[in-house]
Protein backbone atom coordinates (compact mmCIF):
# COMPACT_ATOMS: atom_id res chain seq x y z
CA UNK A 1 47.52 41.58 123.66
CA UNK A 2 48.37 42.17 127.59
CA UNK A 3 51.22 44.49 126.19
CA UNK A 4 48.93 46.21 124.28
CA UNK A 5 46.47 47.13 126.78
CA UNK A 6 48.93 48.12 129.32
CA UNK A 7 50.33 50.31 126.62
CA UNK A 8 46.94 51.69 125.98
CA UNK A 9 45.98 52.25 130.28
CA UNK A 10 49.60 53.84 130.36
CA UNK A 11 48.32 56.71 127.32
CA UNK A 12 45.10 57.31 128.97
CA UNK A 13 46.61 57.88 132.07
CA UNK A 14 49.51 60.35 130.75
CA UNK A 15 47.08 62.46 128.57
CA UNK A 16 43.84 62.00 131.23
CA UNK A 17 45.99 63.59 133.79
CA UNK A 18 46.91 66.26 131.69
CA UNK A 19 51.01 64.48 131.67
CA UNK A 20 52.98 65.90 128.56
CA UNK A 21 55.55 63.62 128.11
CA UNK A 22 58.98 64.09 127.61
CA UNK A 23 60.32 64.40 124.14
CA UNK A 24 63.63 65.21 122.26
CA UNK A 25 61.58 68.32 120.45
CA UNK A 26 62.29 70.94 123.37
CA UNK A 27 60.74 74.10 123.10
CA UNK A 28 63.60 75.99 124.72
CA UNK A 29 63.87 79.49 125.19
CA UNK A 30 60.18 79.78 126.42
CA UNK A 31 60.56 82.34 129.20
CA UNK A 32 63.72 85.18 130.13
CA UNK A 33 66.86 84.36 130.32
CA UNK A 34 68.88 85.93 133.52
CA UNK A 35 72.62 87.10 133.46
CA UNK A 36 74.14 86.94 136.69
CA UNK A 37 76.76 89.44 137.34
CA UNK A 38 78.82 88.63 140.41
CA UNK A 39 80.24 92.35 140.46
CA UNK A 40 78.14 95.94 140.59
CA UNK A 41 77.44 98.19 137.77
CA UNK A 42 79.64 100.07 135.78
CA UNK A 43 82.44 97.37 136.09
CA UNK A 44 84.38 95.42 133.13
CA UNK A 45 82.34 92.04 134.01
CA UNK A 46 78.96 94.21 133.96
CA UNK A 47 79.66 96.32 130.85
CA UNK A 48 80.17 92.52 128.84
CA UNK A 49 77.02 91.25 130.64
CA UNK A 50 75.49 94.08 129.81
CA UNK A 51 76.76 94.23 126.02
CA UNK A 52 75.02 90.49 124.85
CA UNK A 53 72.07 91.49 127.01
CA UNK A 54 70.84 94.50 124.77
CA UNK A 55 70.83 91.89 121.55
CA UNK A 56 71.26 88.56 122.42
CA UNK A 57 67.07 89.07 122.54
CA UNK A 58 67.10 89.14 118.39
CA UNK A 59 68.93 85.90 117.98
CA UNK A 60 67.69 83.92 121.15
CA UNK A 61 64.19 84.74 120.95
CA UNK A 62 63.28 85.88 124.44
CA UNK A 63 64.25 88.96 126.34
CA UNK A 64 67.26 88.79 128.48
CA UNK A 65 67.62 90.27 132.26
CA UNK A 66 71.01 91.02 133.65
CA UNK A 67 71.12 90.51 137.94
CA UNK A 68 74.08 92.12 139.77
CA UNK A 69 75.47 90.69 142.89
CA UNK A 70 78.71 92.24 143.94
CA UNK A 71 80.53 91.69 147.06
CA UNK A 72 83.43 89.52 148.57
CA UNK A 73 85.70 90.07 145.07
CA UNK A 74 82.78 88.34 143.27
CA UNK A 75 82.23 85.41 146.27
CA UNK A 76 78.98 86.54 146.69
CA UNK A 77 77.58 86.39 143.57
CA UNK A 78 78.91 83.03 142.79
CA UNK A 79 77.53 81.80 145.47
CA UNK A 80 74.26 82.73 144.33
CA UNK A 81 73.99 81.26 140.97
CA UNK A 82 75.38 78.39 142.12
CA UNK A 83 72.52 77.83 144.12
CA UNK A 84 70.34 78.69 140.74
CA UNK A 85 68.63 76.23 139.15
CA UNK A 86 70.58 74.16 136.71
CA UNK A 87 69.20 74.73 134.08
CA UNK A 88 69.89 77.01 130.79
CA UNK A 89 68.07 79.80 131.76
CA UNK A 90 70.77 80.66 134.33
CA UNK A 91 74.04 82.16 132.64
CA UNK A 92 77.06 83.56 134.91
CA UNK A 93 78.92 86.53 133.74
CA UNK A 94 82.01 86.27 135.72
CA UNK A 95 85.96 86.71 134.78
CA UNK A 96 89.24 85.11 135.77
CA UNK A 97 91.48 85.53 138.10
CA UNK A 98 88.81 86.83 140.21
CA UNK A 99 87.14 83.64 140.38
CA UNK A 100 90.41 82.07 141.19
CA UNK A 101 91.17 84.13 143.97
CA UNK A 102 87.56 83.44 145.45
CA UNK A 103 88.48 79.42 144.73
CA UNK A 104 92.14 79.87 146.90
CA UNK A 105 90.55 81.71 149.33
CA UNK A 106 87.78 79.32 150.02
CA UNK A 107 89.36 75.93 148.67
CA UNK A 108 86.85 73.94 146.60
CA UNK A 109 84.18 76.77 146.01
CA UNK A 110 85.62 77.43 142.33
CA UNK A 111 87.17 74.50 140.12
CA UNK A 112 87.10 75.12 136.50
CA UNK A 113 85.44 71.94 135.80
CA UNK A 114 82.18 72.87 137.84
CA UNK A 115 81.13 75.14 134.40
CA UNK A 116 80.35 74.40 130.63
CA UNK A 117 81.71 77.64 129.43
CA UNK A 118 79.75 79.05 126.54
CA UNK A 119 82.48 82.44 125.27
CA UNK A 120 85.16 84.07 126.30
CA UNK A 121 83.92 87.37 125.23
CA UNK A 122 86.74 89.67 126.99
CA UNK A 123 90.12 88.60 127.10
CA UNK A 124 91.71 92.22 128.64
CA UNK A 125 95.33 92.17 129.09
CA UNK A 126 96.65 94.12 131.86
CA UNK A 127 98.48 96.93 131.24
CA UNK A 128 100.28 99.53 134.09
CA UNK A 129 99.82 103.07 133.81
CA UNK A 130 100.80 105.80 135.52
CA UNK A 131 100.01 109.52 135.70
CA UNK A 132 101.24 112.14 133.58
CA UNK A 133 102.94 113.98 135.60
CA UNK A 134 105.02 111.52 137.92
CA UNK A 135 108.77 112.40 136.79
CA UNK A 136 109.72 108.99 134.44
CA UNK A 137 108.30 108.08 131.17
CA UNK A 138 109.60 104.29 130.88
CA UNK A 139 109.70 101.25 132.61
CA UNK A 140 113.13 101.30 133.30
CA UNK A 141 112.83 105.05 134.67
CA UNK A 142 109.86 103.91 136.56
CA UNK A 143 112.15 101.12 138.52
CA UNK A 144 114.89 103.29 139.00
CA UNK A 145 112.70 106.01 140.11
CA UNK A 146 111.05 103.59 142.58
CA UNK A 147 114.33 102.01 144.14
CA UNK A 148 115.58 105.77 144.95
CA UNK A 149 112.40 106.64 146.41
CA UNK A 150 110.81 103.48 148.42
CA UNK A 151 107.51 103.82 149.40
CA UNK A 152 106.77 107.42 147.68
CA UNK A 153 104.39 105.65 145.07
CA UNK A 154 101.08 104.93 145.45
CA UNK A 155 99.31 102.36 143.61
CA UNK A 156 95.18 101.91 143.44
CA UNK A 157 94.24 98.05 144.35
CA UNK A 158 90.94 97.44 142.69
CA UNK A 159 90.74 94.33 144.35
CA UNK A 160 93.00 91.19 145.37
CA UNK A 161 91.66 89.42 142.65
CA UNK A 162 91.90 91.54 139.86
CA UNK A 163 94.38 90.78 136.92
CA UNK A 164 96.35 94.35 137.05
CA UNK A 165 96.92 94.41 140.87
CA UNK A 166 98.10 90.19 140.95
CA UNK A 167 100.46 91.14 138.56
CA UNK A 168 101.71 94.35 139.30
CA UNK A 169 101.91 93.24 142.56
CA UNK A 170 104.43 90.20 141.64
CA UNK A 171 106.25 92.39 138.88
CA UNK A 172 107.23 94.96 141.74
CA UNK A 173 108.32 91.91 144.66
CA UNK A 174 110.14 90.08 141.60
CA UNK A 175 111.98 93.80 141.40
CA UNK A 176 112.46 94.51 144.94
CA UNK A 177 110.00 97.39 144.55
CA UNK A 178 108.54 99.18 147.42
CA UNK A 179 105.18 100.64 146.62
CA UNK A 180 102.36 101.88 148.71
CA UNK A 181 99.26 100.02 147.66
CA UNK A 182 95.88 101.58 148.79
CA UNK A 183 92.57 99.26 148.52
CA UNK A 184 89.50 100.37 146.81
CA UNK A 185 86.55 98.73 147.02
CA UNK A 186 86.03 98.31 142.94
CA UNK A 187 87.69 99.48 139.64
CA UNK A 188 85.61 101.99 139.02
CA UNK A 189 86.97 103.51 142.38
CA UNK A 190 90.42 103.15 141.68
CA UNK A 191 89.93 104.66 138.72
CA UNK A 192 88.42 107.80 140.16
CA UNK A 193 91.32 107.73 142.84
CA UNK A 194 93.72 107.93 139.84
CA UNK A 195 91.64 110.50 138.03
CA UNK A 196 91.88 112.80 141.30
CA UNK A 197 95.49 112.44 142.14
CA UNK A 198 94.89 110.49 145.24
CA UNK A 199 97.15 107.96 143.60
CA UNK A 200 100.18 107.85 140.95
CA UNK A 201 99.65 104.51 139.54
CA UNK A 202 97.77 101.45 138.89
CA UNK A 203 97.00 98.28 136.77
CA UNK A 204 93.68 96.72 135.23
CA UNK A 205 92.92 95.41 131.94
CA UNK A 206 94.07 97.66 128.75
CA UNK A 207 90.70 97.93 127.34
CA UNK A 208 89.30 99.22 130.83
CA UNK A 209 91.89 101.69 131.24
CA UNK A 210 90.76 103.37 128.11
CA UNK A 211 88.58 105.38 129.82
CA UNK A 212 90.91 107.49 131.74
CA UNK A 213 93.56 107.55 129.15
CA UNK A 214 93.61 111.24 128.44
CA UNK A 215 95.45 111.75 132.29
CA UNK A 216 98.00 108.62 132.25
CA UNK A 217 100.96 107.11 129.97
CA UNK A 218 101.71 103.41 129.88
CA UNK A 219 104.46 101.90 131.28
CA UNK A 220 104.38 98.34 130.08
CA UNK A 221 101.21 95.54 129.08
CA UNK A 222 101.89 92.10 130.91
CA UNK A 223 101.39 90.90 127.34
CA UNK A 224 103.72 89.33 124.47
CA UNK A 225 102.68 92.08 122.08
CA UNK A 226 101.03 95.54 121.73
CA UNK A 227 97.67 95.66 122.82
CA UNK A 228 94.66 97.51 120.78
CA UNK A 229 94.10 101.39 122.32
CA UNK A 230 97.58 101.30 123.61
CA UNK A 231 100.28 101.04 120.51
CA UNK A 232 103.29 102.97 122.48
CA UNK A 233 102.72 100.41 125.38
CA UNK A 234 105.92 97.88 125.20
CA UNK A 235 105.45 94.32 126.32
CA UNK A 236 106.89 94.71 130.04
CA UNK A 237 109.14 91.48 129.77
CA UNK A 238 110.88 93.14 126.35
CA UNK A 239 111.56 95.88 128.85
CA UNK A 240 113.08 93.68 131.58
CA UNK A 241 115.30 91.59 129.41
CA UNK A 242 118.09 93.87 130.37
CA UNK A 243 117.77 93.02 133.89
CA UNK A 244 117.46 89.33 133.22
CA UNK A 245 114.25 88.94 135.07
CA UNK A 246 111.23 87.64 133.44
CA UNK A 247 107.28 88.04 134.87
CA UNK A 248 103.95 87.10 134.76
CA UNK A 249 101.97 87.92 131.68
CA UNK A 250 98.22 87.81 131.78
CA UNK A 251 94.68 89.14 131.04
CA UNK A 252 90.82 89.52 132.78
CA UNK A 253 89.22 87.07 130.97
CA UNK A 254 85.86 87.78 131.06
CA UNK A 255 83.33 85.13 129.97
CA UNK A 256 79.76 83.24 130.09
CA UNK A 257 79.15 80.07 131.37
CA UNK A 258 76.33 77.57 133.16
CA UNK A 259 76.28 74.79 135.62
CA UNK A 260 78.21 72.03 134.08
CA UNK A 261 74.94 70.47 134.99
CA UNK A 262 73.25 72.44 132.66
CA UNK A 263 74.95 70.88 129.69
CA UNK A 264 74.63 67.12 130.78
CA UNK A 265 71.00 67.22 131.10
CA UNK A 266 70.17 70.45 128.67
CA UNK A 267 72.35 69.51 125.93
CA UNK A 268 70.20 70.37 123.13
CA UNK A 269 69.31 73.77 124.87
CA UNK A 270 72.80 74.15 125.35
CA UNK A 271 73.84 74.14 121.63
CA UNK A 272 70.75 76.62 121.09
CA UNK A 273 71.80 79.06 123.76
CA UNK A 274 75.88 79.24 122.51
CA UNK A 275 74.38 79.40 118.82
CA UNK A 276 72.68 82.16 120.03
CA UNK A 277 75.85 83.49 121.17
CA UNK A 278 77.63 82.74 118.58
CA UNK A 279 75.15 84.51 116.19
CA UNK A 280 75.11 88.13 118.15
CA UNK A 281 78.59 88.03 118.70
CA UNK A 282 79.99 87.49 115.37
CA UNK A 283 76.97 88.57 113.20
CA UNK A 284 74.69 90.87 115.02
CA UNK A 285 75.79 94.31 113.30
CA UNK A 286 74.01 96.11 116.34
CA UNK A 287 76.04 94.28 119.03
CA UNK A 288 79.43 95.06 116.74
CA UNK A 289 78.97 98.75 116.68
CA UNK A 290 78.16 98.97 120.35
CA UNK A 291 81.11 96.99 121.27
CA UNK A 292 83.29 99.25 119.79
CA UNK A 293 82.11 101.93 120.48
CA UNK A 294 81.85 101.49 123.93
CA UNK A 295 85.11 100.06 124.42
CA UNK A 296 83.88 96.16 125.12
CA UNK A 297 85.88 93.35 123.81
CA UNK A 298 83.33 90.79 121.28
CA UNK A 299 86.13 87.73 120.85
CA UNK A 300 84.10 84.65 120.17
CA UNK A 301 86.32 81.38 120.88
CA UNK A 302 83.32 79.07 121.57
CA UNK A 303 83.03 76.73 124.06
CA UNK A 304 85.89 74.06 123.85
CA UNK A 305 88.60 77.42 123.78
CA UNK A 306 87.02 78.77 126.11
CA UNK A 307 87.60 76.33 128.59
CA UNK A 308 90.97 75.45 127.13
CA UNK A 309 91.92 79.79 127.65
CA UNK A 310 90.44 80.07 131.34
CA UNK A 311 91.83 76.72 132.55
CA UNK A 312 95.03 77.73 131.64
CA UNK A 313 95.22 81.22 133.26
CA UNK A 314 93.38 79.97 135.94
CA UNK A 315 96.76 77.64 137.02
CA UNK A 316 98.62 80.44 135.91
CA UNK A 317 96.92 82.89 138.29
CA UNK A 318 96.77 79.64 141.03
CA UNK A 319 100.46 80.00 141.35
CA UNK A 320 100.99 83.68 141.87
CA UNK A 321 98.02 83.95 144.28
CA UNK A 322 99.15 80.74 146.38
CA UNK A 323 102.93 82.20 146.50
């Protein structure tokens, strides 16, 4: 009977006070759901942020709001939704290496065990490029070209973190290449440098590099096999086989995630929001056609590949940025 009555006192104090309790029936999404972007607009991270946020509405329930904080090679933004709430109303749109350089930079501020990873939506392998009219059409012309002419080339940096310039930039000390790099302070910059002859050459992901593709001809993808857009592009190790020299091969992978946090505690919100994800991205016929027509990747690998892809590159990338 004492059990009983305490039982009782306990209800009439929960519902008196106006005390929901806590139950396994979650209600989630009940309010918007942000996207933070740790670059500016107009970027390869934005443009996939920007992609799920136009339709992930229809399957999720609730609209979606995309927040860009750029600076620091993606540091600052990072930083910020780290110090979001944990909760699954807080997604990151970030990519890798970028994140990897920010974590060797500033040693423990990035492991890839702080995230539950929801998609790799973008995996963009890099691909080098140069402009029509420099005088060699090949990678092997391009070398020899270089080596007779040190420091005539000029190569847009979009940023010490970025996929193209890591690799380039280990592909041309592997070769004993002397190339004038020139910073910019994002991709969309070095692009435009390209475009307006400021510089020869650079590197970013293939799909990126679609957009000025009418002024440049590839030289090589740091991937094991042709990459869509780019079918004349030879994988650059095939090309360096007769030198006996083998390099880095790699992609921006860009991606979703939330607090690891976020998935201990939220764990039936979680499987809601990458459902949701999962939906748009493989079935939402809206999403599809604006993908490809705008030149965004729309993989879906799901959560457990996704953090099986992106902690793999990110030791990959670990080792060429700590070199």
């Amino acid at each position: 009977m004492r059990i009983k009555w305490i039982f009782t006192v306990l209800l009439i104090v929960i519902f008196g006070f106006g005390i929901t309790p806590v139950t396994a029936d979650t209600k989630y999404p009940e309010k918007e759901v942000r996207i933070i972007v740790n670059y500016g607009a107009g970027g390869g991270v934005d443009r996939t942020g920007r992609s799920i946020q136009r339709f992930l509405p229809d399957d999720l329930g609730v609209s979606v709001l995309v927040e860009n904080h750029k600076g620091a090679g993606g540091k600052i933004g990072y930083k910020y939704f780290l110090k979001q709430d944990k909760n699954p109303y807080n997604i990151l749109c970030a990519f890798i290496p970028a994140l990897t350089n920010v974590g060797v930079k500033e040693p423990g501020l990035f492991d890839p065990k702080d995230l539950a990873y929801i998609n790799v939506q973008w995996s963009d392998p890099a691909i080098l490029v140069a402009r029509k009219e420099v005088p060699f059409n090949t990678l092997e012309e391009f070398i020899e070209h270089a080596k007779a002419n040190p420091g005539k080339l000029s190569f847009a940096i979009s940023g010490k973190g970025a996929v193209g310039y890591l690799l380039a930039d280990a592909f041309f000390k592997k070769m004993g290449l002397k190339i004038n790099m020139v910073p910019y302070a994002s991709g969309g910059k070095a692009r435009a440098a390209l475009q307006g002859g400021h510089v020869q050459m650079t590197a970013a992901g293939a799909g990126t590099m679609l957009t000025v593709k009418e002024i440049v001809k590839p030289l090589g993808v740091f991937w094991s096999k042709p990459v869509m857009g780019w079918p004349e592009a030879k994988p650059i190790n095939d090309s360096l086989k007769k030198y006996n020299v083998k390099v880095a091969e790699g992609a921006a992978y860009r991606f979703f995630a939330v607090h690891k946090e976020t998935k201990e505690n939220y764990p039936e919100e979680f499987k809601k929001l990458v459902n949701a994800f999962k939906k748009t991205t493989t079935q939402n016929k809206g999403f599809i056609e604006f993908c490809d027509k705008s030149m965004v990747g729309r993989d879906w690998y799901g959560p457990e590949e996704t953090e099986k892809i992106l902690t793999d590159a990110h030791l990959e990338f670990e080792k060429i940025l700590k070199k």
